[in-house]
C-alpha atoms as a PDB file:
ATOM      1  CA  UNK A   1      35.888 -20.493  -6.550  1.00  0.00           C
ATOM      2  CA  UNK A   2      38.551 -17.904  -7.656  1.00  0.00           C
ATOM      3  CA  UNK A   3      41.819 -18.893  -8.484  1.00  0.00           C
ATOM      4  CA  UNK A   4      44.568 -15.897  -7.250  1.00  0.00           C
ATOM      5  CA  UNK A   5      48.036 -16.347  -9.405  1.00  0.00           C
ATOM      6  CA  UNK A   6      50.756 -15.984  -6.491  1.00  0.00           C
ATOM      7  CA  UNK A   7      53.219 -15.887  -8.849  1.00  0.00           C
ATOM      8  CA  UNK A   8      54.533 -14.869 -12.197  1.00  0.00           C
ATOM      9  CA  UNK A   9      54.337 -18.028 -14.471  1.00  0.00           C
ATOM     10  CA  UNK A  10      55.379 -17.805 -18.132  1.00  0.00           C
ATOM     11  CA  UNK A  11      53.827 -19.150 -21.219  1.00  0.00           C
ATOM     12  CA  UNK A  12      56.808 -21.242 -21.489  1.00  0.00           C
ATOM     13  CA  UNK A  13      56.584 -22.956 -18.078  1.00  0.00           C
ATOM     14  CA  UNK A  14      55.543 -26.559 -18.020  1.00  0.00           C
ATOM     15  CA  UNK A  15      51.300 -27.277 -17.588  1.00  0.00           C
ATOM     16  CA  UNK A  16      50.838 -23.780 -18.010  1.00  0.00           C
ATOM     17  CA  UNK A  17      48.491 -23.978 -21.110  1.00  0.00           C
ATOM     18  CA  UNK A  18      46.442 -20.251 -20.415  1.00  0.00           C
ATOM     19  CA  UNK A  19      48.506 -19.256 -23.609  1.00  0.00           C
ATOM     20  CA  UNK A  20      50.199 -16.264 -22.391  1.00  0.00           C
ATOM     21  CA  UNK A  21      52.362 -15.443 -19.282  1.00  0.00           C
ATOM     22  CA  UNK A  22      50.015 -15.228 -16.277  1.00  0.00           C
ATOM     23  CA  UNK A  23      51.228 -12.159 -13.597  1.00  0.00           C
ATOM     24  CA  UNK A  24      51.027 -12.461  -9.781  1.00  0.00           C
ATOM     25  CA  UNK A  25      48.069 -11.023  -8.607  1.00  0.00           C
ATOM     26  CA  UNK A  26      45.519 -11.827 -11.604  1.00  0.00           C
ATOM     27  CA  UNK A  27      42.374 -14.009 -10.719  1.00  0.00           C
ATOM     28  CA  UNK A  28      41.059 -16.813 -12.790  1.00  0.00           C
ATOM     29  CA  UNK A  29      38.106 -18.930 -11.561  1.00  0.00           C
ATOM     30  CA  UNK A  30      38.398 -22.502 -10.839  1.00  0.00           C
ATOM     31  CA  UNK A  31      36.911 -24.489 -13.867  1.00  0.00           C
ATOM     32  CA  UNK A  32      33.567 -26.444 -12.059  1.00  0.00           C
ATOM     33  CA  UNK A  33      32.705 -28.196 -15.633  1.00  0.00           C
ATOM     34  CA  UNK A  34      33.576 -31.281 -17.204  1.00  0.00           C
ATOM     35  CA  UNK A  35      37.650 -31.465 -18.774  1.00  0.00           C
ATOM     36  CA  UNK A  36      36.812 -35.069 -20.178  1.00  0.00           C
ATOM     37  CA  UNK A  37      39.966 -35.742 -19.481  1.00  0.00           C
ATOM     38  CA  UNK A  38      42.466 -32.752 -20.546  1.00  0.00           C
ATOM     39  CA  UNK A  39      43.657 -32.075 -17.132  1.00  0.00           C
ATOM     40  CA  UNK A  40      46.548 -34.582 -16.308  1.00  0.00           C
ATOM     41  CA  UNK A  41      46.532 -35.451 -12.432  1.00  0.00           C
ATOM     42  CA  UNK A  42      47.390 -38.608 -11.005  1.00  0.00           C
ATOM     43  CA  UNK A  43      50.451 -40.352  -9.086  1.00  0.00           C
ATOM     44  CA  UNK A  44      53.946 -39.089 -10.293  1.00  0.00           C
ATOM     45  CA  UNK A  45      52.373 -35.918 -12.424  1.00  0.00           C
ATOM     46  CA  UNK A  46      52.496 -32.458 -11.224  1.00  0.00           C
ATOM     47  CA  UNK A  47      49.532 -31.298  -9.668  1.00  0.00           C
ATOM     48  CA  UNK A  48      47.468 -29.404 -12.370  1.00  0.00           C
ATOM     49  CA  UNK A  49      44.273 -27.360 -11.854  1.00  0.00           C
ATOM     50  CA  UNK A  50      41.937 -26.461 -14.274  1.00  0.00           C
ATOM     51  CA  UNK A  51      40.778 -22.446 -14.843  1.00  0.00           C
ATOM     52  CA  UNK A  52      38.990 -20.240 -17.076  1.00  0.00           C
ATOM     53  CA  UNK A  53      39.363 -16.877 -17.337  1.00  0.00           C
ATOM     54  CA  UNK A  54      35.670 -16.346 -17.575  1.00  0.00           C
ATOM     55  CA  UNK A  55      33.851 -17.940 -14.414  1.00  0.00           C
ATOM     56  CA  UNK A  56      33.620 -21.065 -13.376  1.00  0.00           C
ATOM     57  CA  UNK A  57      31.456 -22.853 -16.115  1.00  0.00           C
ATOM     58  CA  UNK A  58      33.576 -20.699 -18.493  1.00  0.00           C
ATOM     59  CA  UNK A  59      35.051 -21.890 -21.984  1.00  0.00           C
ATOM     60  CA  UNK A  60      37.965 -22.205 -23.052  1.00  0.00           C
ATOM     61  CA  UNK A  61      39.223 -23.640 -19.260  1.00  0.00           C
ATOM     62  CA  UNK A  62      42.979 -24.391 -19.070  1.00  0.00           C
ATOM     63  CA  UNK A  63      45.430 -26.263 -17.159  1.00  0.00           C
ATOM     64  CA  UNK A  64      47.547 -24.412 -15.034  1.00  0.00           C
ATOM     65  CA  UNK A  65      50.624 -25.702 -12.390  1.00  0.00           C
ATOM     66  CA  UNK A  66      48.861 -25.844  -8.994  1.00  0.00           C
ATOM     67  CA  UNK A  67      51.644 -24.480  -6.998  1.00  0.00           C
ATOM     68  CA  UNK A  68      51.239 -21.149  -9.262  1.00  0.00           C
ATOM     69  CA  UNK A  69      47.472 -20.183  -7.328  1.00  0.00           C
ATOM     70  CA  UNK A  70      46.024 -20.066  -4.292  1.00  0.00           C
ATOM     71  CA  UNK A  71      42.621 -21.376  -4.515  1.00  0.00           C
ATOM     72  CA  UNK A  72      39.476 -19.744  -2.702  1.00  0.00           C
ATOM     73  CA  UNK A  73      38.062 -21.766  -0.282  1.00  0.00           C
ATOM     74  CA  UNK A  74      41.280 -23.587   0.124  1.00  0.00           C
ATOM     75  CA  UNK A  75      44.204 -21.494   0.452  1.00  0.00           C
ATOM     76  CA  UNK A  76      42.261 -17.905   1.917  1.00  0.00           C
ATOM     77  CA  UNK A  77      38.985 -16.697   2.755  1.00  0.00           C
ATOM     78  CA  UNK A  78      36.801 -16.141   0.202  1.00  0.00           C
ATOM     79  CA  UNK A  79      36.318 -12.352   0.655  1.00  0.00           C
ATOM     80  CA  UNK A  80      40.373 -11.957   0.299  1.00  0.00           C
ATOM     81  CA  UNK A  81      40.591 -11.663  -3.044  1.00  0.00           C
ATOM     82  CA  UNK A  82      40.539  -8.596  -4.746  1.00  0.00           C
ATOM     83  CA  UNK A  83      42.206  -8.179  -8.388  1.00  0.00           C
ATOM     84  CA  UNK A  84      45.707  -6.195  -8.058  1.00  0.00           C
ATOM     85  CA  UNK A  85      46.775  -2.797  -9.609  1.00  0.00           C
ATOM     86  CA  UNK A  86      49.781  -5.198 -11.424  1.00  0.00           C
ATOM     87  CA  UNK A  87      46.811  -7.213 -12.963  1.00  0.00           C
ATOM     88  CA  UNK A  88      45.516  -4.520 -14.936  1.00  0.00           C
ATOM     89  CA  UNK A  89      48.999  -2.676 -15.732  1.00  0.00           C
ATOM     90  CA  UNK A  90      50.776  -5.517 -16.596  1.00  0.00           C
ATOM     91  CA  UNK A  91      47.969  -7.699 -18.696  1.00  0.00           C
ATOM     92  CA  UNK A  92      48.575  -7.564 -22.405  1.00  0.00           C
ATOM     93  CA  UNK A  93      46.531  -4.996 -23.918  1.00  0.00           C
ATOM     94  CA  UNK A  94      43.757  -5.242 -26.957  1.00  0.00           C
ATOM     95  CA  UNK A  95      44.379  -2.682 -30.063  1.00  0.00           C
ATOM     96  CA  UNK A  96      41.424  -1.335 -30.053  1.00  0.00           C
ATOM     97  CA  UNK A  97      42.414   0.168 -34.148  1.00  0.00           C
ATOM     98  CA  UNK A  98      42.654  -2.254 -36.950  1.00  0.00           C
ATOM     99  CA  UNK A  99      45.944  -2.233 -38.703  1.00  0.00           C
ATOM    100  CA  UNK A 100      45.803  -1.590 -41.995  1.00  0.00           C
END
């Protein structure tokens, strides 16, 4: 299942553990494997889900605030999601040259 952030969540924001500030419109997948424990939910917690960046088996997952995503399946139609323009403009890009 695909995870669609619905809105702009900082690195700074509480149970947002991705690392980096995560931008309305960028897709994650829902983390299917086993957390052993790293993902906080229970009575009087926020409600937490678990992602990866990199499918739903991926590694490293991460906990993210629940009320940041709409989740496939759960929240829309599977066919609805479609990465936005934002995503790619906006997502932190790799130097491809080594400083010296």
């Amino acid at each position: 299942m695909r995870a669609l952030v619905r809105r702009d969540v900082g690195h700074e924001e509480p149970n947002n553990y991705l690392g980096r500030d995560a931008y309305e419109g960028e897709v994650f997948y829902v983390y299917q494997g086993h957390t052993y424990g790293c993902i906080r939910n229970g009575p009087g917690l926020p409600a937490v889900v678990a992602l990866s960046e990199s499918g739903p088996h991926g590694t490293p997952f991460f906990e993210f605030p629940r009320d940041a995503v709409d989740i496939e399946g759960e929240d829309f139609p599977a066919a609805a999601v479609q990465p936005s323009v934002r995503q790619s403009v906006l997502r932190p890009q790799q130097d491809p040259q080594p400083h010296s």
